[in-house]
N, C-alpha and C. Protein backbone atom coordinates (compact mmCIF):
# COMPACT_ATOMS: atom_id res chain seq x y z
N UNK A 1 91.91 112.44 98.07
CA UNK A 1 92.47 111.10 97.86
C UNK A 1 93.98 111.10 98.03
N UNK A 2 94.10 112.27 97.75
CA UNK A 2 96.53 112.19 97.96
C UNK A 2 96.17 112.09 99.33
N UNK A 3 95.89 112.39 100.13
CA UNK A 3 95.73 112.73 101.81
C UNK A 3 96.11 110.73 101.87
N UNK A 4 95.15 110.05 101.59
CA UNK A 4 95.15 108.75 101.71
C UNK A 4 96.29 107.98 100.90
N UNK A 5 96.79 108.10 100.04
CA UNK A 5 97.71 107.66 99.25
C UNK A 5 99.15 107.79 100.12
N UNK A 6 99.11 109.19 100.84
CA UNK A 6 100.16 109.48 101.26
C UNK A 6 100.39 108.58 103.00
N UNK A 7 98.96 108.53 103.85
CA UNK A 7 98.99 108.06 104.43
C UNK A 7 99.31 106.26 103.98
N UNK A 8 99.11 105.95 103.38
CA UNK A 8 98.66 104.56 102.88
C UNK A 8 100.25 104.04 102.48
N UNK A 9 101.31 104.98 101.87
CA UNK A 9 102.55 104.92 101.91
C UNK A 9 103.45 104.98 103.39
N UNK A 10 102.56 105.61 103.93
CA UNK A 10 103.58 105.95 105.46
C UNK A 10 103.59 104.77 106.14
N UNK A 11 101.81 104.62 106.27
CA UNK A 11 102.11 102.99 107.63
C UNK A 11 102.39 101.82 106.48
N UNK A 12 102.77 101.88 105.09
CA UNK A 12 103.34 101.01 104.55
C UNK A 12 104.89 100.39 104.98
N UNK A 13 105.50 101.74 104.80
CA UNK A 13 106.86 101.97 105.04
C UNK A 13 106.86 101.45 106.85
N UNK A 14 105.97 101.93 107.24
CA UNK A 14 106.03 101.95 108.99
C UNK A 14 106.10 100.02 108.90
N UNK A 15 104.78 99.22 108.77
CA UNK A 15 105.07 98.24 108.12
C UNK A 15 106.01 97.18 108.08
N UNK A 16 106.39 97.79 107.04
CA UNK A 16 107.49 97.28 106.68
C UNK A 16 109.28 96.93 107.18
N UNK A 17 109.51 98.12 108.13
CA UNK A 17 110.32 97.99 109.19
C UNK A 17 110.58 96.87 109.81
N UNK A 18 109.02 96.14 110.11
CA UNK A 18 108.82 95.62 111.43
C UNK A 18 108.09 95.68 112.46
N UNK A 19 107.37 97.16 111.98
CA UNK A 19 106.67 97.17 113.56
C UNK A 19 104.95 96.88 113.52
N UNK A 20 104.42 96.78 113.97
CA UNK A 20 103.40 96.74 114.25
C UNK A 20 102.50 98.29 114.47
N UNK A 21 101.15 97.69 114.01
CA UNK A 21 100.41 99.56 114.59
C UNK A 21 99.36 99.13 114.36
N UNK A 22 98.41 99.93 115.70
CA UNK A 22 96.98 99.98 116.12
C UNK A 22 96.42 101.39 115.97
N UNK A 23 95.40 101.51 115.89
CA UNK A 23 94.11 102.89 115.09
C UNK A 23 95.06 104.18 116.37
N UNK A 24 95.41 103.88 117.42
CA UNK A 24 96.24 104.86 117.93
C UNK A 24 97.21 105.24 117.54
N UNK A 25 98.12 104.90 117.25
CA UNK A 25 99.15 104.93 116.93
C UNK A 25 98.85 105.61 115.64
N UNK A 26 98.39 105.05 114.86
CA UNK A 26 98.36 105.40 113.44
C UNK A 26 97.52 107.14 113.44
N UNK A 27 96.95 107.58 114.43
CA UNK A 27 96.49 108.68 114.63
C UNK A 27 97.47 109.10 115.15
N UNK A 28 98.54 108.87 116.14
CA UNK A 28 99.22 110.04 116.46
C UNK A 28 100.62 110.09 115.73
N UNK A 29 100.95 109.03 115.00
CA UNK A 29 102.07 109.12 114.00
C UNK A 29 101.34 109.55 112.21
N UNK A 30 101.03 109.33 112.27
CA UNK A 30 100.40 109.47 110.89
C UNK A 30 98.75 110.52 110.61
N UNK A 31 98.15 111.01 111.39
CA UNK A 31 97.28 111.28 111.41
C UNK A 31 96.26 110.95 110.95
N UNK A 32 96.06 109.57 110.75
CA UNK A 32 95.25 108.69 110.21
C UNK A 32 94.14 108.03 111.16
N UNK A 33 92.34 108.70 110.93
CA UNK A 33 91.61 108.10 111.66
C UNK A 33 91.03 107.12 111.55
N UNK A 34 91.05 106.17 110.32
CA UNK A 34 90.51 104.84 109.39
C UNK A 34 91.88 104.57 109.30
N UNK A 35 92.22 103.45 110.49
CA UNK A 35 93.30 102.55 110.05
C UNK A 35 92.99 101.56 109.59
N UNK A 36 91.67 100.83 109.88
CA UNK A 36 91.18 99.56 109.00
C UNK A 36 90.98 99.85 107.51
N UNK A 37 90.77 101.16 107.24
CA UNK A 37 90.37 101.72 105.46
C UNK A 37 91.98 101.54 104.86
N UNK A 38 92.74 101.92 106.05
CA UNK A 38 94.33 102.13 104.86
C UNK A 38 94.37 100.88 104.79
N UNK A 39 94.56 99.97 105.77
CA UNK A 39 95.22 98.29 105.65
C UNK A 39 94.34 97.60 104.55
N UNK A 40 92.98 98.06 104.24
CA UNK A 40 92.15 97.08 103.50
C UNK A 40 92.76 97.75 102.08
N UNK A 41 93.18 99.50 101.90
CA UNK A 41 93.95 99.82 100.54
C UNK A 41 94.85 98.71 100.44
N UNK A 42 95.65 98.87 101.49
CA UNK A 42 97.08 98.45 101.00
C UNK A 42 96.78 96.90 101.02
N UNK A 43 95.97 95.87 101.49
CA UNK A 43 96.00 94.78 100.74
C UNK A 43 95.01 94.36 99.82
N UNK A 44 94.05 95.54 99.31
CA UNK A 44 93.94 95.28 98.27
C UNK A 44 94.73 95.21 97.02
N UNK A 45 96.00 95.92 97.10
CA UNK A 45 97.30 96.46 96.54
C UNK A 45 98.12 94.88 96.80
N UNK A 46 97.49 94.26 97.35
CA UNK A 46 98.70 92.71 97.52
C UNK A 46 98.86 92.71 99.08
N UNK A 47 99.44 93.66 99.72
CA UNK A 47 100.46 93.42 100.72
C UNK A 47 99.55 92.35 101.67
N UNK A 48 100.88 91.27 102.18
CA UNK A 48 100.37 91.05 102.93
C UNK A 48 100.37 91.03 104.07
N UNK A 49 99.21 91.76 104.91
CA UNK A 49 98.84 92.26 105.77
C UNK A 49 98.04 91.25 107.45
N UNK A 50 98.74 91.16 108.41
CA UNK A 50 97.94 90.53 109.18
C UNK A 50 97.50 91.14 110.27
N UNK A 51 95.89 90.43 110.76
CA UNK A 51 95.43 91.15 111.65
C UNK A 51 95.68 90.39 112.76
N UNK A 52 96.06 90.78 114.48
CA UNK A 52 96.37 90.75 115.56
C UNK A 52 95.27 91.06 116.57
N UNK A 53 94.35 90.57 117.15
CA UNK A 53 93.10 90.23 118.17
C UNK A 53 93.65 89.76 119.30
N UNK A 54 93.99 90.37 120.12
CA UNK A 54 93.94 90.17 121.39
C UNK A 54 92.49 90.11 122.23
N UNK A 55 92.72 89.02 122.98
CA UNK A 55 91.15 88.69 124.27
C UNK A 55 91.30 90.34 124.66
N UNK A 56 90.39 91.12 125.07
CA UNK A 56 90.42 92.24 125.82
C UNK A 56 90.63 93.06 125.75
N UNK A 57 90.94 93.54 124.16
CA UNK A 57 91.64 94.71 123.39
C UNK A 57 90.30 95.04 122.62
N UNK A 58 89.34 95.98 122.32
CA UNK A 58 88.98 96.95 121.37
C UNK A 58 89.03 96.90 120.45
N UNK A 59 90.41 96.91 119.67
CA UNK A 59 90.90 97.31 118.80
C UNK A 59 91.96 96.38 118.22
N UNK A 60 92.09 96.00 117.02
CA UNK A 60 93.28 95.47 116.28
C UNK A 60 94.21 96.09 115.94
N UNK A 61 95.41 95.00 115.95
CA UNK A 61 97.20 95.47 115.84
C UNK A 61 96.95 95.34 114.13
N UNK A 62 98.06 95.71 113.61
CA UNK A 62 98.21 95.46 111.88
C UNK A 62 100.03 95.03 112.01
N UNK A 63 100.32 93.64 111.15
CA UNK A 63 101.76 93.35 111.14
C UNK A 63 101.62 93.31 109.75
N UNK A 64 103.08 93.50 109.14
CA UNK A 64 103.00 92.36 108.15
C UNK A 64 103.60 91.02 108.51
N UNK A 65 102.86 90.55 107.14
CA UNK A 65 103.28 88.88 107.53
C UNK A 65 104.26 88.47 107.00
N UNK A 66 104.79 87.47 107.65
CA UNK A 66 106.50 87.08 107.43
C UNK A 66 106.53 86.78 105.78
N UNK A 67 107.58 87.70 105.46
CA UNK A 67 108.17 87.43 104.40
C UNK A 67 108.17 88.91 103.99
N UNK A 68 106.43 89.76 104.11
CA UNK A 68 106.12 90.90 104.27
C UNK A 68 106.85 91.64 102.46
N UNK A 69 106.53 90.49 101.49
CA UNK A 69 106.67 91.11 99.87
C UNK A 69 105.45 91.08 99.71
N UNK A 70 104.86 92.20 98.69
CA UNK A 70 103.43 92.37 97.95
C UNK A 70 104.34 91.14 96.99
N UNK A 71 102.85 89.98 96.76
CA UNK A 71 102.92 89.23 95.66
C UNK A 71 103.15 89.20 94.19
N UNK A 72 103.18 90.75 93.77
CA UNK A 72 103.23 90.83 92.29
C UNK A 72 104.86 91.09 92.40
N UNK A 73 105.65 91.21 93.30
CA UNK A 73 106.76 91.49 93.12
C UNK A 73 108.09 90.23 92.72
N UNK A 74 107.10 89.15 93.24
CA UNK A 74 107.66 88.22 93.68
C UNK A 74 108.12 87.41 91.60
N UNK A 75 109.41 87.25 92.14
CA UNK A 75 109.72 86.33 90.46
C UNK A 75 109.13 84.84 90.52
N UNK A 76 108.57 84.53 89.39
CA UNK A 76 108.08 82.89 89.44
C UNK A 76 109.55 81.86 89.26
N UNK A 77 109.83 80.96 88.60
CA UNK A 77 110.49 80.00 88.65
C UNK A 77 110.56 79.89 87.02
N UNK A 78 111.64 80.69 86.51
CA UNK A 78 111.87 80.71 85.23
C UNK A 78 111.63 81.97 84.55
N UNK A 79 110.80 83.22 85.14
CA UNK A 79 110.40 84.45 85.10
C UNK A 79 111.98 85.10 84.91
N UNK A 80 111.93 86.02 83.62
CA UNK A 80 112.95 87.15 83.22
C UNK A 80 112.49 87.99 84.54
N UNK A 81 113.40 89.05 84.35
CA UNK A 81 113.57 90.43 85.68
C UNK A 81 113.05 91.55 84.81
N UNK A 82 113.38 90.74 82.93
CA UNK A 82 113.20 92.22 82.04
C UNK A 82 112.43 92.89 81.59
């Protein structure tokens, strides 16, 4: 399970940058062969995560989505920090 945690932090961070990543990618940067298993961790975890379908592609892209904060982070409207 650390194997996944650790991956599940990497294409987080990857992510989060900005960039985008498909089940390739995520195998040859991360060594990760279930890229749909990490993205479904990490938004079960909140993030939010979008999926990218191209006509003629195989395979799905993973972005995050604009704004790209997990929801529990987020302050409400009158919410202390403390």
């Amino acid at each position: 399970m650390t194997e996944n945690i650790t991956q599940n932090n990497q294409i987080l961070s990857y992510l989060e940058e900005g960039n985008k990543i498909n089940p390739m990618d995520a195998l040859n940067m991360f060594g990760c062969f279930r890229l749909a298993s990490r993205v479904h961790d990490l938004r079960s975890e909140g993030y939010p995560i979008e999926t990218i379908r191209e006509s003629g592609k195989k395979y799905a892209e993973y972005k995050m989505a604009e704004g790209g904060v997990k929801p529990s982070t987020i302050l409400l409207k009158g919410e202390n920090s403390d």
